[in-house]
Protein backbone atom coordinates (compact mmCIF):
# COMPACT_ATOMS: atom_id res chain seq x y z
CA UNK A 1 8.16 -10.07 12.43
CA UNK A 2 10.82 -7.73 10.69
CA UNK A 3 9.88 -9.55 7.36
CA UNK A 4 6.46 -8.73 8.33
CA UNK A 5 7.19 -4.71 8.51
CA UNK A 6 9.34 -4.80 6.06
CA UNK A 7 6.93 -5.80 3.65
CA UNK A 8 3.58 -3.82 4.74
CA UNK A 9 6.47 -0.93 4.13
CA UNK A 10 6.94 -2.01 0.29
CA UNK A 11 2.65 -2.36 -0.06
CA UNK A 12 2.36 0.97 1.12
CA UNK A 13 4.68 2.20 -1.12
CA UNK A 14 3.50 0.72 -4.27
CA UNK A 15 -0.24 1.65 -2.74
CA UNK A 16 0.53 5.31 -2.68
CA UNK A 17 1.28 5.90 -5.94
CA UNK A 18 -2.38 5.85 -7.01
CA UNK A 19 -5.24 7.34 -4.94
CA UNK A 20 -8.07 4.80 -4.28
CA UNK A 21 -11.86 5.09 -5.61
CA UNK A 22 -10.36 7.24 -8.88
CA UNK A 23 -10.70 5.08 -12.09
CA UNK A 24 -7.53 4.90 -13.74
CA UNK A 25 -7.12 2.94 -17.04
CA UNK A 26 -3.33 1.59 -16.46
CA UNK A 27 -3.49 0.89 -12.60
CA UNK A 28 -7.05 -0.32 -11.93
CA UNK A 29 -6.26 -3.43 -14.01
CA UNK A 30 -4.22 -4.56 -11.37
CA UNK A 31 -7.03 -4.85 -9.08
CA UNK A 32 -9.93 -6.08 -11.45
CA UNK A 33 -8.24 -8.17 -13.96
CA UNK A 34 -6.51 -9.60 -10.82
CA UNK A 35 -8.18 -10.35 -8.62
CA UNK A 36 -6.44 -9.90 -4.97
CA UNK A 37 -7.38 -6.61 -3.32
CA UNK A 38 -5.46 -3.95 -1.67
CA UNK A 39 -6.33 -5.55 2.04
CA UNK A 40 -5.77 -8.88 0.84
CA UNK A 41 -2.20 -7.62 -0.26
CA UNK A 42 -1.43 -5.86 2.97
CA UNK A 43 -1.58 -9.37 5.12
CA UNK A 44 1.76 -11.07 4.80
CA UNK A 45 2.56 -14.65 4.54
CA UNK A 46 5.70 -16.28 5.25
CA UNK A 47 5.27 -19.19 3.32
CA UNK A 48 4.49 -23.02 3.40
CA UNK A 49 7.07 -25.02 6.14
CA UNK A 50 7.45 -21.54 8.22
CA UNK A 51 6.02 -21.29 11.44
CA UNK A 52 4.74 -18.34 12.96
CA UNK A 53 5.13 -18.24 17.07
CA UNK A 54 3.72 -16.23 19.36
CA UNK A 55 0.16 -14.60 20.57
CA UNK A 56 0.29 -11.89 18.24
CA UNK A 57 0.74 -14.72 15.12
CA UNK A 58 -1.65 -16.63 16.72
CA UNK A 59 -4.20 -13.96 16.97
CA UNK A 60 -3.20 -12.75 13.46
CA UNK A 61 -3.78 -15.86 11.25
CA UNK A 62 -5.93 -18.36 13.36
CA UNK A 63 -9.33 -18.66 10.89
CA UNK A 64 -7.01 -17.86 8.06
CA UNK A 65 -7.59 -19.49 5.07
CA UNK A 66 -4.56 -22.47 4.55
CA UNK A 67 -3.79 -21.68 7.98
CA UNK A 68 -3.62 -24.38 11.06
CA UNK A 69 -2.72 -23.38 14.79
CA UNK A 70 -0.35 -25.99 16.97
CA UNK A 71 0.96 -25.78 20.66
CA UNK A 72 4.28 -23.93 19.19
CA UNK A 73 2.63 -21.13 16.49
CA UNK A 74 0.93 -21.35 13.37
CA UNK A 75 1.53 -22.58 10.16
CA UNK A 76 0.49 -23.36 6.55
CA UNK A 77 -1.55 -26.77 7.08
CA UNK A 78 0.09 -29.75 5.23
CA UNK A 79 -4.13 -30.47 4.40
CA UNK A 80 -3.91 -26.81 2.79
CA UNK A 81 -1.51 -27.64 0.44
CA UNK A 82 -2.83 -31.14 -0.67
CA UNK A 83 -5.63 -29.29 -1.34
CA UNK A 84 -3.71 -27.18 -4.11
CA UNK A 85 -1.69 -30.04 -5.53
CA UNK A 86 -3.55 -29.79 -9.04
CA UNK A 87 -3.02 -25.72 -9.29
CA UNK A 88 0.41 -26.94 -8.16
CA UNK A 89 0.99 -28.99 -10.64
CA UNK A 90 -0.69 -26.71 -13.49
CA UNK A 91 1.92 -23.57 -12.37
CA UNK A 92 5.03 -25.84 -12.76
CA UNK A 93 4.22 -27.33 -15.65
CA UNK A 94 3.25 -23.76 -17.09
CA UNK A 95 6.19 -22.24 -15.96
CA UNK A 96 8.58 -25.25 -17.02
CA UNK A 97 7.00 -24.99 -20.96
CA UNK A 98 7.54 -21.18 -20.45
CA UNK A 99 11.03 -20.78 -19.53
CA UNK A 100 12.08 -23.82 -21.81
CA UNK A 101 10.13 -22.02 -25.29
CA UNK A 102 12.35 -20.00 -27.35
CA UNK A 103 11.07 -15.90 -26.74
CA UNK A 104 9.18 -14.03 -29.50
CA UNK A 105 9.56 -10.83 -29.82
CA UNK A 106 7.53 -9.81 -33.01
CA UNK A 107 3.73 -9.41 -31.55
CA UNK A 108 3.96 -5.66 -30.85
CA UNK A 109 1.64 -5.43 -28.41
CA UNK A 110 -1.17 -5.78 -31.10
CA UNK A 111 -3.26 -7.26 -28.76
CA UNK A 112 -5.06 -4.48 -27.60
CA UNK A 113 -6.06 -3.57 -30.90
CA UNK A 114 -7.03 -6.77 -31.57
CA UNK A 115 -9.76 -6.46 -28.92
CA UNK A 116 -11.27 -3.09 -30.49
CA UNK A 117 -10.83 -4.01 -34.32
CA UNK A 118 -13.90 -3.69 -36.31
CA UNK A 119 -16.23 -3.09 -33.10
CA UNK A 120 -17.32 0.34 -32.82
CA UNK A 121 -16.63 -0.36 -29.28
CA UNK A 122 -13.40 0.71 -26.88
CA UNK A 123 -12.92 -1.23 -23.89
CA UNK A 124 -11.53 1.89 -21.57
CA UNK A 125 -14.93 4.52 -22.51
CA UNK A 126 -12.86 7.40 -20.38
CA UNK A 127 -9.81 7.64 -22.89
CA UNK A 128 -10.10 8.13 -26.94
CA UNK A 129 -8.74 5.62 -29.72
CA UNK A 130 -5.51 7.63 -30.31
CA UNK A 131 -5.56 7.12 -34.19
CA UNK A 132 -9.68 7.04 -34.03
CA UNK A 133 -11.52 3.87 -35.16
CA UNK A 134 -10.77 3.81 -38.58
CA UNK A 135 -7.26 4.48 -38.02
CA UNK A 136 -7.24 1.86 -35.10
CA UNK A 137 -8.57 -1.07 -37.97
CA UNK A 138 -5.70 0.16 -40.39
CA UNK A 139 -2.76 -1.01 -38.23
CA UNK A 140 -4.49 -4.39 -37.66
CA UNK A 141 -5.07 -4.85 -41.52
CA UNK A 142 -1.57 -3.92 -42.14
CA UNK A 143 0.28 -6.64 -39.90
CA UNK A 144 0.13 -10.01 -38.84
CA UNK A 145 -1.14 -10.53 -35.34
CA UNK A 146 0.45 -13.11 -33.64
CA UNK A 147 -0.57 -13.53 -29.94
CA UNK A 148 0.35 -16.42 -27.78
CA UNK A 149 -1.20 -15.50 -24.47
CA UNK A 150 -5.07 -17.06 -24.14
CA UNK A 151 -6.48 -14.66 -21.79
CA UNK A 152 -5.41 -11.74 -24.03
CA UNK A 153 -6.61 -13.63 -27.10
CA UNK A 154 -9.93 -14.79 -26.00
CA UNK A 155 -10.80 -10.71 -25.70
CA UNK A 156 -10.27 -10.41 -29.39
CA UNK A 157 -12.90 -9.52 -31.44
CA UNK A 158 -14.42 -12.44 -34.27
CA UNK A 159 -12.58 -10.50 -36.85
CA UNK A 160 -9.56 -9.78 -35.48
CA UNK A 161 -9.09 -13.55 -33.78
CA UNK A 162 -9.74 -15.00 -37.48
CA UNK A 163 -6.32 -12.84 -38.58
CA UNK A 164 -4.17 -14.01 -35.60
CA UNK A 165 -1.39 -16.83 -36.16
CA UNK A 166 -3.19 -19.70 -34.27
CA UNK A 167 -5.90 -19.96 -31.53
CA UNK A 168 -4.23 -20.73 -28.43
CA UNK A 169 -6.89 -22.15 -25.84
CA UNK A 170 -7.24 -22.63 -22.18
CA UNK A 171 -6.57 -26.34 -22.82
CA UNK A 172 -3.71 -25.90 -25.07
CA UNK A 173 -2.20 -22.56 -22.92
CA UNK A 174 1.14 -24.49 -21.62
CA UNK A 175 2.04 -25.36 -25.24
CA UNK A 176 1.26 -21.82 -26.15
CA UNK A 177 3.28 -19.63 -23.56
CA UNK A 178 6.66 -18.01 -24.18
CA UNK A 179 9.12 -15.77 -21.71
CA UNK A 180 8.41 -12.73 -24.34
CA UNK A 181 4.82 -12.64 -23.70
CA UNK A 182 4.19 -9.33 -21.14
CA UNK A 183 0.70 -10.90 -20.44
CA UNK A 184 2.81 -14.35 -19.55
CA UNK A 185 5.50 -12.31 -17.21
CA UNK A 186 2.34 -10.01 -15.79
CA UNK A 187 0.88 -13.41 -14.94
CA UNK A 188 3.71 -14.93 -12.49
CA UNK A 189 1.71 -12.27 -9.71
CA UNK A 190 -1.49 -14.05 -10.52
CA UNK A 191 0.25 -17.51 -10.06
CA UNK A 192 1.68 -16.55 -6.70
CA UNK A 193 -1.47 -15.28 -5.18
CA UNK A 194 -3.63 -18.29 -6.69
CA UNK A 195 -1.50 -20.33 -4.94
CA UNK A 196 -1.39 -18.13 -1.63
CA UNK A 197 -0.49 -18.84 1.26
CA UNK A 198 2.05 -21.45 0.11
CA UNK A 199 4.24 -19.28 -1.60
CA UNK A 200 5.70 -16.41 0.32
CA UNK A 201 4.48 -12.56 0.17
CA UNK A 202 7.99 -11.58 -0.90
CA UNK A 203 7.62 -13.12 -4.01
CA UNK A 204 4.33 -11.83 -4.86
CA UNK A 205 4.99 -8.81 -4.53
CA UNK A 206 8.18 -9.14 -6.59
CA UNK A 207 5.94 -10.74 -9.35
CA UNK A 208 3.67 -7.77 -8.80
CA UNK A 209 5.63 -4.76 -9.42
CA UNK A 210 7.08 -6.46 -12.42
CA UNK A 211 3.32 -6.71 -13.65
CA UNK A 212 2.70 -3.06 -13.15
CA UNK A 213 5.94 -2.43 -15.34
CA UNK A 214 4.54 -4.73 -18.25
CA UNK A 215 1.15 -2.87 -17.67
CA UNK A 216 2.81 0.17 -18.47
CA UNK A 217 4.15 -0.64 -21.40
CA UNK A 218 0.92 -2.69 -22.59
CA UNK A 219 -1.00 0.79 -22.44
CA UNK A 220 1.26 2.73 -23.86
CA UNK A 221 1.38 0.41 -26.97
CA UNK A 222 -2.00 0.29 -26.62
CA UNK A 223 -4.38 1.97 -29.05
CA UNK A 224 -5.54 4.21 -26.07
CA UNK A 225 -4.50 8.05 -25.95
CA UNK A 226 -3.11 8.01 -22.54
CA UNK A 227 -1.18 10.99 -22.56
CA UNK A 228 -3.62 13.20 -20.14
CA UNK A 229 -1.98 10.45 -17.70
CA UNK A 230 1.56 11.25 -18.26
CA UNK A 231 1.76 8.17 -20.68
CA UNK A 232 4.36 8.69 -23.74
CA UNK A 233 2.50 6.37 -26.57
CA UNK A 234 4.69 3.64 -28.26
CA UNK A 235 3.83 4.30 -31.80
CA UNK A 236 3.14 0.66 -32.99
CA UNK A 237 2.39 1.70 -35.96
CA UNK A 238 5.38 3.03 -37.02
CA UNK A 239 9.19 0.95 -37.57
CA UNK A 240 10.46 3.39 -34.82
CA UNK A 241 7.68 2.51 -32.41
CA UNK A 242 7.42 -1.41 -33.44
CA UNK A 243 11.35 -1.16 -32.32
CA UNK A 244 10.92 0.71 -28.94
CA UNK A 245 8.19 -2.13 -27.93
CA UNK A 246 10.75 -4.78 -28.62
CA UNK A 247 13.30 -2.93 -26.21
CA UNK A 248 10.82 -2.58 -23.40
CA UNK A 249 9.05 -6.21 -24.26
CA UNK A 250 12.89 -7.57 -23.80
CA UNK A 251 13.92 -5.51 -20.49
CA UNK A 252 10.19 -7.38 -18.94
CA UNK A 253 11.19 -10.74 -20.58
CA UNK A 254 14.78 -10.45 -18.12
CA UNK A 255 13.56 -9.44 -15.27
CA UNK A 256 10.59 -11.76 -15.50
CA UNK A 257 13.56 -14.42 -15.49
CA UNK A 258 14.35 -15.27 -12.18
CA UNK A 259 10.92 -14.80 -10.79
CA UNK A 260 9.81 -17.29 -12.97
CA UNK A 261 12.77 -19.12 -11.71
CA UNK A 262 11.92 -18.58 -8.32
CA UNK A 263 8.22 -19.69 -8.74
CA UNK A 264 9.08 -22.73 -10.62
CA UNK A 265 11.76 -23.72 -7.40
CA UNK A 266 8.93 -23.19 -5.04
CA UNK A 267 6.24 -25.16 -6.74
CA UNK A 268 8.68 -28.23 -7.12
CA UNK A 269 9.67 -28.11 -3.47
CA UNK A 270 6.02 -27.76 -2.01
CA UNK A 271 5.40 -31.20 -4.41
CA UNK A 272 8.46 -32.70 -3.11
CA UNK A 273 6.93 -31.78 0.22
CA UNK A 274 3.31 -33.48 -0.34
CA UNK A 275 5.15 -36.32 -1.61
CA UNK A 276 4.77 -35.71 -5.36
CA UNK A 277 8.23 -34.76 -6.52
């Protein structure tokens, strides 16, 4: 079980950095947005077609959801992942479109903005608007928004989603997505845990810390002041800022890459493996 150790090691360490029960406006998202808890996080899973021998495994995942226990260990049941063929299918498609749509780069990180413009209202009540309200609606008014990503753009407020460049839609979200998106990159850790246990802890947890990256950078382009959380603001509104975005937006979009890579190879080889490929 070295895999095993070797990743509760990595969950503790990305654990630590943030003490549980204090609210935190960057971090918490990670755990409310997205929905797989810390415990949840902490059990490993090897992965559909690996099989697990042993008391210890046996004791460990029998009653385990997606899990089925034979003479010689325990495994991922082959009834399990029938069961997820039409998430399956969704994720590859979604990540195929993705990977295949040329990037855009020229949204800086507006959304958030987007989602307080002409409100009254902030979404995080325990930081300030770092340019106040009024300020807040004058970067809106002065640029185009142009968000791709659904489950950012269904937050926007009526006002602001009547400015943005299209209304992407649940229905319509694989036409939509593109590999500059952070909210599209942040996603790949949702994918991999909706589709848990097939796909392997490794992975999520790869997808994960990349998602806490592009978290970082979507609050500090956000409107929030963040700085009494050691948060250096990306100045949006200015050239300098919209330009500093676009560096960090491009550094997620590469590393985000492979693990979309990765998650596209392993949702065409568990359909190859119900018989769908």
């Amino acid at each position: 079980m070295a895999r095993a150790q070797a990743y509760r090691g990595r969950v503790e360490t990305f654990l630590s950095s943030h003490r549980p029960g204090e609210p935190h406006p960057v971090w918490d998202f990670l755990f409310s947005y997205y929905s797989l808890r810390p415990g949840q996080l902490r059990c490993w899973h090897p992965g559909y077609g690996a099989r697990l021998a042993g008391d210890q495994a046996v004791r460990r995942y029998r009653g385990r959801r997606g899990y089925a226990v034979y003479t010689d260990g325990v495994t991922v049941s082959d009834a399990f992942l029938r069961s997820r063929l039409d998430t399956l299918r969704f994720v590859a498609r979604l990540q195929r479109a993705t990977a295949q749509r040329r990037a855009r780069l020229n949204c800086f990180g507006l959304h958030e903005w987007a989602m307080v413009y002409r409100s009254g209202a902030v979404r995080h009540d325990r930081v300030p608007l770092r340019l106040g309200a009024a300020g807040t609606d004058a970067v809106v008014d002065a640029e185009t928004l142009r968000c791709s990503h659904f489950d950012a753009f269904r937050f926007f407020t009526t006002e602001a989603a009547s400015r943005n460049a299209g209304a992407p839609s649940r229905a319509t979200q694989p036409d939509w997505e593109q590999p500059g998106c952070l909210h599209s990159n942040m996603d790949l850790y949702k994918w991999c845990y909706k589709l848990s246990p097939l796909i392997d802890s490794e992975l999520l947890l790869d997808c994960l810390e990349l998602a806490a990256a592009a978290r970082e950078v979507d609050m500090r382009a956000s409107p929030y002041d963040l700085r009494s959380y050691g948060y250096t603001p990306i100045a949006v509104e200015h050239s300098a800022g919209r330009a500093e975005y676009v560096r960090c937006q491009r550094a997620i979009m590469l590393r985000a890459a492979p693990l979309r890579a990765a998650l596209s190879a392993r949702c065409d080889l568990l359909l190859r493996a119900a018989g769908c490929g």
